[in-house]
C-alpha atoms as a PDB file:
ATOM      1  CA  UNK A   1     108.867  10.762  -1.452  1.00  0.00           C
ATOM      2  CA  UNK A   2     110.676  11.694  -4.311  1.00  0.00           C
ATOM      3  CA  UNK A   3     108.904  12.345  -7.271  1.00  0.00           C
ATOM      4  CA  UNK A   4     110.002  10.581 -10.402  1.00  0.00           C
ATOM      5  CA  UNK A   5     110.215  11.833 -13.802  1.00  0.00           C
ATOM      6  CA  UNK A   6     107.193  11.616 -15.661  1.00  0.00           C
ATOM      7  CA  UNK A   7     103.532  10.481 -14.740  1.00  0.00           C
ATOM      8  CA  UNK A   8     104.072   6.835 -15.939  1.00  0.00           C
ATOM      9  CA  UNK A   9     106.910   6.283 -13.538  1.00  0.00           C
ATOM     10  CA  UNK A  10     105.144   8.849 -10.780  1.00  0.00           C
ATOM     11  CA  UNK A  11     102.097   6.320 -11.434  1.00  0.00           C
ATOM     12  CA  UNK A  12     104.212   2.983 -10.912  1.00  0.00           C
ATOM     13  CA  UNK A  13     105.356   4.375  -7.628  1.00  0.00           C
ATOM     14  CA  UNK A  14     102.379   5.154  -6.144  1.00  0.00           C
ATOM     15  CA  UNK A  15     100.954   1.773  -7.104  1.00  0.00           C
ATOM     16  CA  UNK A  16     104.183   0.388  -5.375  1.00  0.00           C
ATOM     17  CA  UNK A  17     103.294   2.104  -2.103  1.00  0.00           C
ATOM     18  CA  UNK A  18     100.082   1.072  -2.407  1.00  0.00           C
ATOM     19  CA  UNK A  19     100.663  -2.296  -3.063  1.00  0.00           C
ATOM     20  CA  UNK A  20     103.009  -2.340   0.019  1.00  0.00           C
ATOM     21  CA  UNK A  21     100.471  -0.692   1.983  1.00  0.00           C
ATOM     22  CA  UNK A  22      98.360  -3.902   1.302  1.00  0.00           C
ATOM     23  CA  UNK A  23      94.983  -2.028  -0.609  1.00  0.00           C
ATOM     24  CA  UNK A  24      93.666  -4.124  -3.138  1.00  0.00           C
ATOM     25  CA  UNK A  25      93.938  -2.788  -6.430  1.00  0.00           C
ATOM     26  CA  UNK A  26      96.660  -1.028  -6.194  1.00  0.00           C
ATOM     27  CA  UNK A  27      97.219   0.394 -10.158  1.00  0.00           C
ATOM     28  CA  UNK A  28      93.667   1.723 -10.062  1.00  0.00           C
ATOM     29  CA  UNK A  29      94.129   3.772  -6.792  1.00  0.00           C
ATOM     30  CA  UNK A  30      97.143   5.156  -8.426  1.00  0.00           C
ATOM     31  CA  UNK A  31      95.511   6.062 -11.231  1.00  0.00           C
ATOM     32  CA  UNK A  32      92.726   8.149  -9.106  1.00  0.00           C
ATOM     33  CA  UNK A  33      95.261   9.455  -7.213  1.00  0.00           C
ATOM     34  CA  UNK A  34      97.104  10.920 -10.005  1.00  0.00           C
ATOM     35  CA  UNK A  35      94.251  11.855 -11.694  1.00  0.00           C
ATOM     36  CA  UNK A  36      93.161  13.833  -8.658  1.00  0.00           C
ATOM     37  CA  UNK A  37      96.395  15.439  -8.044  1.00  0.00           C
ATOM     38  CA  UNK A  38      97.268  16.762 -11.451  1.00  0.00           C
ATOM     39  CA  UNK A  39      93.813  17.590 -12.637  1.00  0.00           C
ATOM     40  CA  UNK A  40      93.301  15.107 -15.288  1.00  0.00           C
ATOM     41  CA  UNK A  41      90.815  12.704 -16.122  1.00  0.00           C
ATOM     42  CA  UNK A  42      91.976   8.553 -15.853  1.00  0.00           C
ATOM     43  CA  UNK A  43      91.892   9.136 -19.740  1.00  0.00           C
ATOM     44  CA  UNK A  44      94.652  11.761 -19.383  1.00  0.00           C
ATOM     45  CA  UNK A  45      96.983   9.387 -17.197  1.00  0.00           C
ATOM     46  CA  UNK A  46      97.200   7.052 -19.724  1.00  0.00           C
ATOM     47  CA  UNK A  47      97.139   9.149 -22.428  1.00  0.00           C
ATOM     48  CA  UNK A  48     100.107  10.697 -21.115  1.00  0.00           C
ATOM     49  CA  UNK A  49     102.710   9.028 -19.638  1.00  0.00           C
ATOM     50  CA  UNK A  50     105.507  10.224 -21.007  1.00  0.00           C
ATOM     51  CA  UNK A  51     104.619  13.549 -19.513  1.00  0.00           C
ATOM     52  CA  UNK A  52     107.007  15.038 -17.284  1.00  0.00           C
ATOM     53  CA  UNK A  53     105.764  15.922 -13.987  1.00  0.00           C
ATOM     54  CA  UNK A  54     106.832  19.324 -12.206  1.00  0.00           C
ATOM     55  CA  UNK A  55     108.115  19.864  -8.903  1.00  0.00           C
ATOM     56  CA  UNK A  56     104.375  21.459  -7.590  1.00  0.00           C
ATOM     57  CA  UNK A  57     103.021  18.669  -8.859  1.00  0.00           C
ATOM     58  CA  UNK A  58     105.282  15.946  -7.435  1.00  0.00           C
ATOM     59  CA  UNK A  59     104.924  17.338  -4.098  1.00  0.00           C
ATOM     60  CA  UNK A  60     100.645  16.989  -4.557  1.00  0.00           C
ATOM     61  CA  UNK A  61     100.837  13.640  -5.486  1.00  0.00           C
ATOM     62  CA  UNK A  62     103.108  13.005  -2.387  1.00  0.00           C
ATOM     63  CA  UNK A  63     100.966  14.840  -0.011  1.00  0.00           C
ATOM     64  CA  UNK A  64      97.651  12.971  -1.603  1.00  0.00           C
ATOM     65  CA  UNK A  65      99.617   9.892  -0.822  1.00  0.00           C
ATOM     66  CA  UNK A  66     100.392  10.565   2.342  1.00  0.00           C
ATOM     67  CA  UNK A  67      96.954  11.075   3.323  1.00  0.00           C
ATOM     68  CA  UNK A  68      95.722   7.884   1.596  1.00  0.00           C
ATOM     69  CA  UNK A  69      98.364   5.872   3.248  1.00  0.00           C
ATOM     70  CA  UNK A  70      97.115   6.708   6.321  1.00  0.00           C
ATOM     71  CA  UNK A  71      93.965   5.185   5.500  1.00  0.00           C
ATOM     72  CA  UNK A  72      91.890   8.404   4.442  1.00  0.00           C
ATOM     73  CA  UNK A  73      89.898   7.826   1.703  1.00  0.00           C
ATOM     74  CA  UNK A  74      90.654   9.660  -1.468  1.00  0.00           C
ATOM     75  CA  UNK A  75      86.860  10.572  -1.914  1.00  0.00           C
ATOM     76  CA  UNK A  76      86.930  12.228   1.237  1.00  0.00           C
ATOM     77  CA  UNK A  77      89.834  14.416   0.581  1.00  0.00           C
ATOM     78  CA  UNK A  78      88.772  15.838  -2.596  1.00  0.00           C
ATOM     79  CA  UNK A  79      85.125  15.979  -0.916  1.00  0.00           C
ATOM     80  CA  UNK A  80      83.536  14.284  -3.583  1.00  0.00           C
ATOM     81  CA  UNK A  81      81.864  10.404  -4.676  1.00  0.00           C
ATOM     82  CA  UNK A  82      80.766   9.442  -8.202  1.00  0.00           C
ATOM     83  CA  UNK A  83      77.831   7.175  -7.613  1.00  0.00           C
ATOM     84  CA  UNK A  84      75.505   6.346 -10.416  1.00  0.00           C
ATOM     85  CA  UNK A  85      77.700   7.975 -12.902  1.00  0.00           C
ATOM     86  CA  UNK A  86      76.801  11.529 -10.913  1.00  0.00           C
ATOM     87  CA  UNK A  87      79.297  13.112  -8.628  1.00  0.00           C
ATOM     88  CA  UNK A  88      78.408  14.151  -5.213  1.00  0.00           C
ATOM     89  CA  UNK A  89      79.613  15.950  -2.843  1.00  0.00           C
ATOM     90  CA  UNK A  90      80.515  14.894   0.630  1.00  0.00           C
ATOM     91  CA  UNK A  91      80.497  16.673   3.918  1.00  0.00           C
ATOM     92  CA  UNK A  92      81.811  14.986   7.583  1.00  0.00           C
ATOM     93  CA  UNK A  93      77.617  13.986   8.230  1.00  0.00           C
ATOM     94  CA  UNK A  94      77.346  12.251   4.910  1.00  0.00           C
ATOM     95  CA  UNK A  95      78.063   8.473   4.319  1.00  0.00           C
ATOM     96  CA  UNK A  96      80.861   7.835   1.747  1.00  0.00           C
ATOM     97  CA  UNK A  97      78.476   6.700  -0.778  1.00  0.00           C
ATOM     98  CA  UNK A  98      79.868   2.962  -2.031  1.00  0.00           C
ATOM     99  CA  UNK A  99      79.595   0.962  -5.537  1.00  0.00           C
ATOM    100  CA  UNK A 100      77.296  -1.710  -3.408  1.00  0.00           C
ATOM    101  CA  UNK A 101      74.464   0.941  -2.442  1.00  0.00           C
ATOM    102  CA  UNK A 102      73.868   1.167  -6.357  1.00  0.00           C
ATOM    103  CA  UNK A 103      72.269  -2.267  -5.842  1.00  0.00           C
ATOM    104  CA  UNK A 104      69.149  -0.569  -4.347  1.00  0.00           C
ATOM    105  CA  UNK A 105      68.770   2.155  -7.074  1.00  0.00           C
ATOM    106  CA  UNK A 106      69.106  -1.085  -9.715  1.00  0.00           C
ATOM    107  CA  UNK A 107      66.516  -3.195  -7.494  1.00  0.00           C
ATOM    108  CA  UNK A 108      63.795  -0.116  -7.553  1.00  0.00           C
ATOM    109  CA  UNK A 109      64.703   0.370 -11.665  1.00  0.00           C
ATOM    110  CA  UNK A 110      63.906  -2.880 -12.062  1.00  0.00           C
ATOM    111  CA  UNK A 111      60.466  -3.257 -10.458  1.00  0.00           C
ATOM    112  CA  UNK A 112      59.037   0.632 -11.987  1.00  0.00           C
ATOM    113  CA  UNK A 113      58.943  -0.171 -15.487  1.00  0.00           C
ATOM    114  CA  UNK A 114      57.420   2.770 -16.366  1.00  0.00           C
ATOM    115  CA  UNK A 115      59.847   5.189 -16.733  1.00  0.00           C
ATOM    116  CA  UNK A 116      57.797   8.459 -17.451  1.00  0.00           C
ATOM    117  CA  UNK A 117      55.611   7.524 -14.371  1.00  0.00           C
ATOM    118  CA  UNK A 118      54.987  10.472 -12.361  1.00  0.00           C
ATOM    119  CA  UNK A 119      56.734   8.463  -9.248  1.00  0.00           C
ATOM    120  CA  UNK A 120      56.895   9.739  -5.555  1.00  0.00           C
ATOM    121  CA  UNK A 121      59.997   8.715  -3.823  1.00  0.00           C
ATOM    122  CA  UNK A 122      61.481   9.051  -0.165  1.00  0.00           C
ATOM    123  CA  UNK A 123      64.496   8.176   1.109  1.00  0.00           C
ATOM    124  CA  UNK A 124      65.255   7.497   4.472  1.00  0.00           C
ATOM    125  CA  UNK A 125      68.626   8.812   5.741  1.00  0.00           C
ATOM    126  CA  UNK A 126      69.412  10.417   2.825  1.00  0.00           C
ATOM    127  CA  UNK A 127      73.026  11.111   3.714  1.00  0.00           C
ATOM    128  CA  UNK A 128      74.564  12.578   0.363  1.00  0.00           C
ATOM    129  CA  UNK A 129      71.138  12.242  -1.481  1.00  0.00           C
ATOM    130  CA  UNK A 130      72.318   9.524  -3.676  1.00  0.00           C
ATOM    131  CA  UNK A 131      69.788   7.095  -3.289  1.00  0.00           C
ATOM    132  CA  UNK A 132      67.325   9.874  -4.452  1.00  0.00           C
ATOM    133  CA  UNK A 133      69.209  11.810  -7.265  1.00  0.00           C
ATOM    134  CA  UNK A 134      69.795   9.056  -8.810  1.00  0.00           C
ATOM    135  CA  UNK A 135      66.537   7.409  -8.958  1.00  0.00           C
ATOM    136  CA  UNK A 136      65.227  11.483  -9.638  1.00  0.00           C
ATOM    137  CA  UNK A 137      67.918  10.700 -13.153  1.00  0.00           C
ATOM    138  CA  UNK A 138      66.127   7.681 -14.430  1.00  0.00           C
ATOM    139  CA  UNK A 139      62.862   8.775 -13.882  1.00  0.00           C
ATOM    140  CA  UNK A 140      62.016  12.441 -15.215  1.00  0.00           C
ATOM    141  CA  UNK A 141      58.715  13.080 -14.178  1.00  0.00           C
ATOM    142  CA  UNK A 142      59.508  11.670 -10.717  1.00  0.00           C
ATOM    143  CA  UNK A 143      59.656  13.490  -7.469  1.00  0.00           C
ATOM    144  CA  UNK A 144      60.922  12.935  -4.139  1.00  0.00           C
ATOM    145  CA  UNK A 145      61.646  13.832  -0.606  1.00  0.00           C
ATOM    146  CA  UNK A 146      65.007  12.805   1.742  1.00  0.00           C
ATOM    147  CA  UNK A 147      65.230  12.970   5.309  1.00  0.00           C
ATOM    148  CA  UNK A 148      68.291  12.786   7.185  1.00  0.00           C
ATOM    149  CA  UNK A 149      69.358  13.183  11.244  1.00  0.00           C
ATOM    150  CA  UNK A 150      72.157  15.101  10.491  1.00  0.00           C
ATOM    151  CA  UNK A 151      71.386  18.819   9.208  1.00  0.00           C
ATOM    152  CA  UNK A 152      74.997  18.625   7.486  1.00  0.00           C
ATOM    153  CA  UNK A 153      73.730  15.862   5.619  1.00  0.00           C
ATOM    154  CA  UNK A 154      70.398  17.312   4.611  1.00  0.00           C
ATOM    155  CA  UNK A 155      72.125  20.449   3.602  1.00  0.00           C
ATOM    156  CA  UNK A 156      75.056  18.908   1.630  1.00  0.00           C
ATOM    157  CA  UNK A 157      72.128  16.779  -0.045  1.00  0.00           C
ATOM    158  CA  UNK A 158      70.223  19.712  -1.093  1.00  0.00           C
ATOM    159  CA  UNK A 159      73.669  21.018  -2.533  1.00  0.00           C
ATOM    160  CA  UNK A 160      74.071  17.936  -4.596  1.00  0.00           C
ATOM    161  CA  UNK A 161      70.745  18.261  -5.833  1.00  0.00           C
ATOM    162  CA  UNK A 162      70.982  22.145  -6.883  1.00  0.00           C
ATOM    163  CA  UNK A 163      74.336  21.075  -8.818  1.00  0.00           C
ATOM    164  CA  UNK A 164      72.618  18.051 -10.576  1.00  0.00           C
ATOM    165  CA  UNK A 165      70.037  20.019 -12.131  1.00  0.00           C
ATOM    166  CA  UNK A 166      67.227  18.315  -9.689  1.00  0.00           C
ATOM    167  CA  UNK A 167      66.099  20.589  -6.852  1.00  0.00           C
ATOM    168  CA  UNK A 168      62.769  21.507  -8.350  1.00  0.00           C
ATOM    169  CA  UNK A 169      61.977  17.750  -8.169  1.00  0.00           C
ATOM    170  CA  UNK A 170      63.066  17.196  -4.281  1.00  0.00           C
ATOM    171  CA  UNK A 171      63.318  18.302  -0.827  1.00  0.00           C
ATOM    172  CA  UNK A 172      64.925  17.596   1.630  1.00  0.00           C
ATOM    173  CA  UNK A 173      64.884  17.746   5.668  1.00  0.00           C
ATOM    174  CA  UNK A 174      65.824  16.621   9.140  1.00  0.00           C
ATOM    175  CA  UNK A 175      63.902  14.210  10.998  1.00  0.00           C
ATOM    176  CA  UNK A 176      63.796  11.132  13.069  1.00  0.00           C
ATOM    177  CA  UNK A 177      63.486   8.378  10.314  1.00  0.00           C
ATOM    178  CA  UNK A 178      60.118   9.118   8.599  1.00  0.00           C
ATOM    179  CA  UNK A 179      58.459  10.141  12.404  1.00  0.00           C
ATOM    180  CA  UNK A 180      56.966  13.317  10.846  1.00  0.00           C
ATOM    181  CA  UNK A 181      56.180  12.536   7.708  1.00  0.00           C
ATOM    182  CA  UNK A 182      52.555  11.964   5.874  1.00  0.00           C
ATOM    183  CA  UNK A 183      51.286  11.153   2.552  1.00  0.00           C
ATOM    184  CA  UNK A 184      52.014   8.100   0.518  1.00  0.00           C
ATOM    185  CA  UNK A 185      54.614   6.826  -2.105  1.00  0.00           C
ATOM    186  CA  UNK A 186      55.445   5.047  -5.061  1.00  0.00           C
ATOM    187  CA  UNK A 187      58.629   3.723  -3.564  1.00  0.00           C
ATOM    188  CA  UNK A 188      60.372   3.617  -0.448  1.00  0.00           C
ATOM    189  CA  UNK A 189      64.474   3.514  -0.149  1.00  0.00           C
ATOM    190  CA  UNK A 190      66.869   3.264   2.438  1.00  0.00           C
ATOM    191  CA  UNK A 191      70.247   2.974   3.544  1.00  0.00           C
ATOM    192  CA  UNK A 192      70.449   2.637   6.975  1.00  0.00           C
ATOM    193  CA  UNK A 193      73.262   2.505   9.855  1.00  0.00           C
ATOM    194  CA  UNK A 194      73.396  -1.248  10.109  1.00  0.00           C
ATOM    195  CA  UNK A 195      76.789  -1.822  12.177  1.00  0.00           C
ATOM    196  CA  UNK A 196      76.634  -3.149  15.346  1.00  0.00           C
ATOM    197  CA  UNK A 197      77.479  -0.646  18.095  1.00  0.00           C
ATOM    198  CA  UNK A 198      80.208  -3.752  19.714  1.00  0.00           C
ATOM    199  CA  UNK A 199      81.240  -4.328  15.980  1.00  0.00           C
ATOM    200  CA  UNK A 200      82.708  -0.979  15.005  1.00  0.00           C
ATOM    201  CA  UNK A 201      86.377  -0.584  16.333  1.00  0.00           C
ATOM    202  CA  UNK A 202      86.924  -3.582  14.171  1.00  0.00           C
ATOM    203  CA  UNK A 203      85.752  -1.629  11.224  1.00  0.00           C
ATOM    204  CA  UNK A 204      88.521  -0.953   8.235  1.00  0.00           C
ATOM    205  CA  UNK A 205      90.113   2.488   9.239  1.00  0.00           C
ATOM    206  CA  UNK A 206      88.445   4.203   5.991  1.00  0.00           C
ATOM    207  CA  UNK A 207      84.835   3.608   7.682  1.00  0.00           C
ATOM    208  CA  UNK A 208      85.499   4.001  11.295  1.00  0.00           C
ATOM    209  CA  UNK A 209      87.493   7.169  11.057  1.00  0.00           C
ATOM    210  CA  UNK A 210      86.016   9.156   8.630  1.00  0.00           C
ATOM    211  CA  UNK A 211      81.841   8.152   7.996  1.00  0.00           C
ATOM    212  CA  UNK A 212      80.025   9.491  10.983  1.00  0.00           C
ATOM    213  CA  UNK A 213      78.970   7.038  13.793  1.00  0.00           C
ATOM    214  CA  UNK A 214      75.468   8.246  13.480  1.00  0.00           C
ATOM    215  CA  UNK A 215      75.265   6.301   9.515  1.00  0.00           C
ATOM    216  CA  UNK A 216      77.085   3.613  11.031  1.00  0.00           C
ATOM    217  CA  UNK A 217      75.990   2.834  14.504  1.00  0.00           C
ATOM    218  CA  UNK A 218      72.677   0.153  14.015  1.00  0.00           C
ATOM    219  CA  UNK A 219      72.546  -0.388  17.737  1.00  0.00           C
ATOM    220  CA  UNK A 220      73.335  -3.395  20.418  1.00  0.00           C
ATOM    221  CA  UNK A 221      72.301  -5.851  16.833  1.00  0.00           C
ATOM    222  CA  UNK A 222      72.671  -3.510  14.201  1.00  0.00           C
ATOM    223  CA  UNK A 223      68.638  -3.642  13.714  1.00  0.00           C
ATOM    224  CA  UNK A 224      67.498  -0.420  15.203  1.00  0.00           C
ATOM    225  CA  UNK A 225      67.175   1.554  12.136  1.00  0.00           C
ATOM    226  CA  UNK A 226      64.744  -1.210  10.395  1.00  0.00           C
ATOM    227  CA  UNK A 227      62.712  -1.482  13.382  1.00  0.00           C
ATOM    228  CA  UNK A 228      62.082   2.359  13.247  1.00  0.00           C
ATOM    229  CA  UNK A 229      61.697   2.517   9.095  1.00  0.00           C
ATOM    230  CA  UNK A 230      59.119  -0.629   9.678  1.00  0.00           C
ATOM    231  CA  UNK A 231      57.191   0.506  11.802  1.00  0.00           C
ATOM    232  CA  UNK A 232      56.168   3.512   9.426  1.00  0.00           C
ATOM    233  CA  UNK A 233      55.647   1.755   6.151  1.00  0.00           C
ATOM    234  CA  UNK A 234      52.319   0.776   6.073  1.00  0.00           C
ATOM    235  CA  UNK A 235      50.976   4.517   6.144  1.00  0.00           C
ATOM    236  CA  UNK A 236      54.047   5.823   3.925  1.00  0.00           C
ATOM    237  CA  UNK A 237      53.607   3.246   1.034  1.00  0.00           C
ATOM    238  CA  UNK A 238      50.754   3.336  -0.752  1.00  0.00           C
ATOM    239  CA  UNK A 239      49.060   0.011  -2.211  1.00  0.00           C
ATOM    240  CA  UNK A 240      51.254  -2.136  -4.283  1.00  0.00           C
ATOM    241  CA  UNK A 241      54.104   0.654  -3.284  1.00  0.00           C
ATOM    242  CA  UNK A 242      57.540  -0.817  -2.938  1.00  0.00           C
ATOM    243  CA  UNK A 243      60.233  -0.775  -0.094  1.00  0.00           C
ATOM    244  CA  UNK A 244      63.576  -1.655  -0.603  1.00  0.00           C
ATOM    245  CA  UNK A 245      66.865  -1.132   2.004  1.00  0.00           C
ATOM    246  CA  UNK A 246      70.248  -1.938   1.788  1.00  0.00           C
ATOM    247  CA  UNK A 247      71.300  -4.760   4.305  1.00  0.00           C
ATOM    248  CA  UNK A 248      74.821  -5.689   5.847  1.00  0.00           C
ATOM    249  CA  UNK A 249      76.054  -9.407   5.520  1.00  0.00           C
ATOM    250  CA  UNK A 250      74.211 -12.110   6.748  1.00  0.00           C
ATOM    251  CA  UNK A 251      71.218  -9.825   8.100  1.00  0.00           C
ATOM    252  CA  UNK A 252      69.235 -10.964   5.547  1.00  0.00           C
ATOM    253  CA  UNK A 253      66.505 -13.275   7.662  1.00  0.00           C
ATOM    254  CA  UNK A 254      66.129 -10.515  10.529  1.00  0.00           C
ATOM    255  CA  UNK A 255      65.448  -7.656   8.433  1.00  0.00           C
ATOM    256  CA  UNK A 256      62.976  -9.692   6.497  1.00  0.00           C
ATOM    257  CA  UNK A 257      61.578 -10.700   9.669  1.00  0.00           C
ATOM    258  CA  UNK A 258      61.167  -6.913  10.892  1.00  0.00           C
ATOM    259  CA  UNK A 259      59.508  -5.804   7.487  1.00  0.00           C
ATOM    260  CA  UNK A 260      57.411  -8.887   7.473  1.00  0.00           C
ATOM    261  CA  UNK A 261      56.078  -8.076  10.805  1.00  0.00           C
ATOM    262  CA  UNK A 262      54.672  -4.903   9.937  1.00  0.00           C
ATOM    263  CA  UNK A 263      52.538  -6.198   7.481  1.00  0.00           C
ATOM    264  CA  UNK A 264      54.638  -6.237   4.553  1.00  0.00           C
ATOM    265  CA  UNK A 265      54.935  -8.455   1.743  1.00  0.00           C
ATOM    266  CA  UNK A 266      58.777  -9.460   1.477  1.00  0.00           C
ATOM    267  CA  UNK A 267      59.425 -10.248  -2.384  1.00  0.00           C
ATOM    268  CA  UNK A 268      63.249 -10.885  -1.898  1.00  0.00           C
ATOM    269  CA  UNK A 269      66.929 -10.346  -2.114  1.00  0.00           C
ATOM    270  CA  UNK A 270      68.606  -8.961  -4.174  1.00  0.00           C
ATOM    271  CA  UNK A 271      72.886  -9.844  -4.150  1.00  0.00           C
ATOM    272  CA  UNK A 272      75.558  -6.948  -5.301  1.00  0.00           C
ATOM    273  CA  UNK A 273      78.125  -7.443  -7.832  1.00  0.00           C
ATOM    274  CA  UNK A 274      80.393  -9.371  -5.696  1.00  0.00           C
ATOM    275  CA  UNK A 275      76.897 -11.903  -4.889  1.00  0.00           C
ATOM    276  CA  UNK A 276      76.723 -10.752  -1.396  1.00  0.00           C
ATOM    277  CA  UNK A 277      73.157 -10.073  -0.691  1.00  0.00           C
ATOM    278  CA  UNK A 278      72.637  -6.682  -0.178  1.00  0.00           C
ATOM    279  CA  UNK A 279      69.359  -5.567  -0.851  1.00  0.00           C
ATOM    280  CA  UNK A 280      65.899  -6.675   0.894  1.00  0.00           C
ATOM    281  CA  UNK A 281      62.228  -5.409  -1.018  1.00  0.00           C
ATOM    282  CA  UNK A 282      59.001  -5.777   0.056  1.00  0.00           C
ATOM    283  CA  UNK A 283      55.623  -4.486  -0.756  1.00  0.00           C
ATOM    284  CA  UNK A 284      52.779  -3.101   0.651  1.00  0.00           C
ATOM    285  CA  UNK A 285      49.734  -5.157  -0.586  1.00  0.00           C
ATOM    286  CA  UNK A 286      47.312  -3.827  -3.293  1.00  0.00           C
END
């Protein structure tokens, strides 16, 4: 691609190929894109469109282009993911945190009032630490533990929180679900692989070829994961202590049933942004 003049008409190009390339959203893209390549903020873009654009920087925005065109997300090739207004990095064993998982951290918000409440959290397959950090950055006096399969994604986790200004208030390991774990906790959150195994070739290219199988991958049903986190609540929760797990579409009824069956008190569902449900909590009871 040639590079046009200045950043507005660089910008109406990309969202052209963009557009033609069938993503949704198309303008905004662009605008992340050039943001990305030229080192700006989205304010920037805007506020300078009349900007002339050089030949280096022509040929970055074509080579970011390239790579999102074929289908490789933008958050993986600058290695990071805002998520809860916090950016975190990425690594090839860390889910590419999405704008849906916030539901959980808004679900767990909501039922913990107290927001100076010397909380203890754990998060089950951890991946970036998101989940975590974020809940560790509305609650101050809170601590917390994630565990991840992947070392990559414990490690890259630890990272985030070291950047973020939260490593004295969590840890972080590797570990089969919560298999080695003891002690109790205020709240409970998870995000777990939830694909089924059959289902994933049909995935979107963005998923499938760049999130690792093992955060994807759910099993023959796409249950496996809640079977194993269920199975461990009742001694990980204490009294009253909440759960709460992000869900794919239309799981809704099993995963309630699995929780349910260990003893836990199901108190809903709670739907994304778009109103898909996407969020199942439960309690232990007092």
């Amino acid at each position: 691609m040639t590079p046009p003049e200045t950043i507005g008409s660089i910008l109406g190009a990309v969202a052209a190929a963009s557009a033609g390339a069938g993503y949704e959203e198309p303008r905004r893209r662009a605008r992340r894109l050039l943001a990305a390549a030229l080192g700006l903020s989205i304010t920037d873009v805007f506020a300078h469109l009349d900007r002339m654009v050089t030949d280096i920087e022509g040929e970055r925005v074509a080579e970011l282009l390239r790579r999102v065109l074929a289908h490789e997300p933008l958050s993986r090739i600058l290695g990071t993911r805002e998520f809860w207004g916090l950016e975190f990095e990425l690594s090839t064993d860390t889910l590419d945190p999405r704008p849906e998982s916030e539901t959980i951290v808004e679900a767990v918000i909501a039922r913990l009032p107290e927001r100076e409440g010397p909380y203890r959290f754990l998060d089950l397959g951890t991946g970036s630490g998101c989940l975590l950090l974020a809940l560790l950055s509305e609650f101050p006096k809170a601590s917390g533990i994630g565990v991840d399969r992947a070392y990559g994604a414990a490690a890259a986790a630890r990272r985030n929180a070291e950047r973020l200004g939260f490593a004295a208030r969590s840890r972080f390991a590797v570990g089969d679900w919560a298999a080695a774990l003891a002690g109790e906790f205020d709240a409970v959150v998870a995000n777990p692989p939830y694909i089924a195994c059959a289902d994933i070739p049909a995935l979107p290219r963005e998923v499938r070829d760049f999130d690792p199988r093992l955060a994807l991958d759910g099993g023959a049903d796409g249950l496996d994961a809640y079977r194993a986190v269920a199975a461990d609540l009742p001694r990980l929760l204490a009294a009253g202590a909440l759960f709460a797990c992000e869900i794919g579409q239309g799981q809704e009824a099993a995963v309630a049933g699995i929780i349910s069956g260990q003893g836990l008190v199901v108190a809903g569902a709670v739907p994304d942004l778009a109103g898909i449900t996407r969020c199942i909590v439960a309690y232990r009871s007092a």
